[in-house]
N, C-alpha and C. Protein backbone atom coordinates (compact mmCIF):
# COMPACT_ATOMS: atom_id res chain seq x y z
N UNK A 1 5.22 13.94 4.59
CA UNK A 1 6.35 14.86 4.59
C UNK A 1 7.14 14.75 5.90
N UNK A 2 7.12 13.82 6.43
CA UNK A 2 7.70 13.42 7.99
C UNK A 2 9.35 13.58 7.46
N UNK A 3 10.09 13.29 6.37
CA UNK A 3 11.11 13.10 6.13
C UNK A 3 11.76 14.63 5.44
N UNK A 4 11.20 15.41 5.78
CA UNK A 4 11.41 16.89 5.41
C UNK A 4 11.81 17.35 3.81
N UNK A 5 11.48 16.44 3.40
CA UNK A 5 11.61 16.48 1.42
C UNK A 5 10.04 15.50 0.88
N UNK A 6 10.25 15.71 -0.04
CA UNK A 6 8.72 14.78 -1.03
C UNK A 6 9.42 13.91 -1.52
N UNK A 7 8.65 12.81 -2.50
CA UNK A 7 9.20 12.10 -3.57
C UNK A 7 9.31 12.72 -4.41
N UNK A 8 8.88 13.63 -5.06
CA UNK A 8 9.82 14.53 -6.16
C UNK A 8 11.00 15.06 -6.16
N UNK A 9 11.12 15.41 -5.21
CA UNK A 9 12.70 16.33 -4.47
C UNK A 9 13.66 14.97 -4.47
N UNK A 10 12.97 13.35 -3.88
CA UNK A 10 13.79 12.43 -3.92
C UNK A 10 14.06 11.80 -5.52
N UNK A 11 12.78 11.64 -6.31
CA UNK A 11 13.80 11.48 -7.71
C UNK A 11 14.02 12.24 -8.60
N UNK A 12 13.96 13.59 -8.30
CA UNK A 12 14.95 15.15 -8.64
C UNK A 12 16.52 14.11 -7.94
N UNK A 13 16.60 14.26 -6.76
CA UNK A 13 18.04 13.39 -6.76
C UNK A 13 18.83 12.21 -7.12
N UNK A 14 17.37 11.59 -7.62
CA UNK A 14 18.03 10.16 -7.96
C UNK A 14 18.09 10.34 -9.51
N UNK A 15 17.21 11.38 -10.24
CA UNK A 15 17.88 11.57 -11.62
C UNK A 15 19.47 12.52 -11.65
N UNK A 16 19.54 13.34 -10.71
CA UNK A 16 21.10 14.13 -11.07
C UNK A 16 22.28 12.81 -10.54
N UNK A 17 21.95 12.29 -9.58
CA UNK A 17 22.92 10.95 -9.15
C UNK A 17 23.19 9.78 -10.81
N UNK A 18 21.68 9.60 -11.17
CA UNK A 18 21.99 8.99 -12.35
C UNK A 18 22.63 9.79 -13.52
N UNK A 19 22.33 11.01 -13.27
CA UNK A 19 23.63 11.39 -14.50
C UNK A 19 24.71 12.13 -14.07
N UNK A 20 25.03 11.89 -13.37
CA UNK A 20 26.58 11.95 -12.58
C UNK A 20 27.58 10.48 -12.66
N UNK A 21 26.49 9.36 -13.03
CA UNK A 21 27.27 8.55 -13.39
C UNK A 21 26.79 8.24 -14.94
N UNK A 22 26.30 9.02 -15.45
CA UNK A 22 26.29 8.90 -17.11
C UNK A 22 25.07 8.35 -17.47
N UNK A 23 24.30 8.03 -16.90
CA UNK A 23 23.11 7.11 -17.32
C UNK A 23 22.06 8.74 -17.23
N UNK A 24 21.24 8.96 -18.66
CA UNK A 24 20.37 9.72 -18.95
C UNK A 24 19.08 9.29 -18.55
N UNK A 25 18.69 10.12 -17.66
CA UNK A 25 16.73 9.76 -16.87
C UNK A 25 16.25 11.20 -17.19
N UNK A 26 14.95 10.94 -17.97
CA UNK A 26 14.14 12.02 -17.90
C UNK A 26 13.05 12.13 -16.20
N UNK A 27 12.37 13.35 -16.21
CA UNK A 27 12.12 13.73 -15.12
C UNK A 27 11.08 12.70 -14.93
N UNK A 28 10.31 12.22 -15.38
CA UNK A 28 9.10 11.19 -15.34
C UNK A 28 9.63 9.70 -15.08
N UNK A 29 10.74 9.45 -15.81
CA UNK A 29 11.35 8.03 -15.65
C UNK A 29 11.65 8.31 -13.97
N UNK A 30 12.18 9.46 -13.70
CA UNK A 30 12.75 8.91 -12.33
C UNK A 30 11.55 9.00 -11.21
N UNK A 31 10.46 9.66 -11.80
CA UNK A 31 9.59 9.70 -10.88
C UNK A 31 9.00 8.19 -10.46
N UNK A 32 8.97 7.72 -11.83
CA UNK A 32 8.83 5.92 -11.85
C UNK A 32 9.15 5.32 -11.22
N UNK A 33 10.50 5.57 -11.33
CA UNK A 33 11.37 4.98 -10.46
C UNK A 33 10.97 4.54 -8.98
N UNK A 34 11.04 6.07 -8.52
CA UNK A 34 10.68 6.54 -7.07
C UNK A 34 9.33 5.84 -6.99
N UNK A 35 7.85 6.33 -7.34
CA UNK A 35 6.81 5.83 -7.16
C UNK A 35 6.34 4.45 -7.47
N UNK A 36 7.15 3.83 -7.96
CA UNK A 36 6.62 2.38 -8.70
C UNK A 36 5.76 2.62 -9.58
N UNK A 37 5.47 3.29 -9.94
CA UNK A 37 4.46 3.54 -11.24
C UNK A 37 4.24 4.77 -11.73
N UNK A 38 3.52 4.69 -12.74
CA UNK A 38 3.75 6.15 -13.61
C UNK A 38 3.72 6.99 -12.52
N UNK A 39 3.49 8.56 -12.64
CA UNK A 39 3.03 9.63 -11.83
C UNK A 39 2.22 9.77 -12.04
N UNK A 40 1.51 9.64 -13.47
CA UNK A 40 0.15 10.13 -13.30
C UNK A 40 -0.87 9.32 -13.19
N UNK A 41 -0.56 8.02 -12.88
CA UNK A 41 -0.89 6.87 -12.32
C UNK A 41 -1.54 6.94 -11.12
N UNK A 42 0.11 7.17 -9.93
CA UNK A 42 0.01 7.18 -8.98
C UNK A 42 -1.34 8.33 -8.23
N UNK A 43 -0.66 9.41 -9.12
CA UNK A 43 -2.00 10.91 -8.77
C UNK A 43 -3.44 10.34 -8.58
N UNK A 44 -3.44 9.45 -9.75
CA UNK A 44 -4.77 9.10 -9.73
C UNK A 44 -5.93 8.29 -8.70
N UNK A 45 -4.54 7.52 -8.34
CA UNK A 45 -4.64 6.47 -7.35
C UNK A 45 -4.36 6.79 -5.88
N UNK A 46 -4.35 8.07 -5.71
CA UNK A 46 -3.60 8.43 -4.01
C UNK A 46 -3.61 9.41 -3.59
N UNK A 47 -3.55 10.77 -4.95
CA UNK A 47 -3.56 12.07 -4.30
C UNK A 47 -5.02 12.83 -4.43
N UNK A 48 -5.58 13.22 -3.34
CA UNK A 48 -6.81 13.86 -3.58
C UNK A 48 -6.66 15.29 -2.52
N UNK A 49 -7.42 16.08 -2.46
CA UNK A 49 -7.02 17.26 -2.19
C UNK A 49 -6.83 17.66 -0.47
N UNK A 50 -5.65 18.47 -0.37
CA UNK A 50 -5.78 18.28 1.37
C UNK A 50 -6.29 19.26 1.91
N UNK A 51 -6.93 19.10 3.25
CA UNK A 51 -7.73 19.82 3.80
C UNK A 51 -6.82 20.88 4.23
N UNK A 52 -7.21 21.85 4.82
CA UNK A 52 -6.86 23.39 4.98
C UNK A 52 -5.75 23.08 6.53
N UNK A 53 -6.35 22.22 7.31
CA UNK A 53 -5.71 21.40 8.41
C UNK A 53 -3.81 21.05 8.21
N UNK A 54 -4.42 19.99 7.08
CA UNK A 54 -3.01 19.26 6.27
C UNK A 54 -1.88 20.58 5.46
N UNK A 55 -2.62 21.14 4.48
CA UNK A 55 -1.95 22.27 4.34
C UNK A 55 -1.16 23.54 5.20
N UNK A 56 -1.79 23.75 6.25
CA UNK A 56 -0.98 24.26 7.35
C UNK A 56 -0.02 23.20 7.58
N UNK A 57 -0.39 22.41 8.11
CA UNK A 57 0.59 21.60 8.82
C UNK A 57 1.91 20.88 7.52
N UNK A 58 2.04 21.53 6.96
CA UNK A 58 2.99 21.13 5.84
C UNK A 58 3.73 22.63 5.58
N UNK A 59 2.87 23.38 5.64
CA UNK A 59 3.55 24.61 5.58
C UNK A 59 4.54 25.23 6.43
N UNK A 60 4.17 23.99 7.61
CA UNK A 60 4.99 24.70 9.15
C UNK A 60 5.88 23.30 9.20
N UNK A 61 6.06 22.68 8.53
CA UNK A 61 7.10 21.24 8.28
C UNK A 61 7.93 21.28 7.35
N UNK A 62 7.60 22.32 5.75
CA UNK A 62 8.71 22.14 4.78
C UNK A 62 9.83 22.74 5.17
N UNK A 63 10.77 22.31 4.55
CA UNK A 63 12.01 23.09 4.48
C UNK A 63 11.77 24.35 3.73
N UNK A 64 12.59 25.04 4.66
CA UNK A 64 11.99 26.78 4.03
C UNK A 64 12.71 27.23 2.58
N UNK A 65 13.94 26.17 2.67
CA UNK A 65 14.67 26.70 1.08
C UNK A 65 13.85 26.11 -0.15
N UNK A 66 12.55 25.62 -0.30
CA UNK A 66 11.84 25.36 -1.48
C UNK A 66 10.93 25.93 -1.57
């Protein structure tokens, strides 16, 4: 989270960009997109649970409007 957004928040934008120019992405395609591979792929392969440490320290890094 060094970049003050996630990859969801980034292809949340890269699906409204794609249909601003007309091309229809569901929420999973763009996650694809973004992750190179499915999401629930990726989950499987990368996300495991964060310590109480990591969770603070994300809590005091997000942007407060989400």
């Amino acid at each position: 989270n060094l970049a003050g957004f996630c990859r969801n928040c980034l292809s949340n934008w890269y699906r409204e960009a794609a249909e601003a120019d007309g091309i229809a992405l569901t929420k999973d395609e763009s996650r694809e997109i973004i992750y190179g591979m499915p999401y629930a792929q990726w989950q499987a392969l990368n996300q495991t649970e964060a310590s109480e440490a990591k969770k603070a320290e994300f809590e005091a890094r997000r942007p407060k409007d989400h």
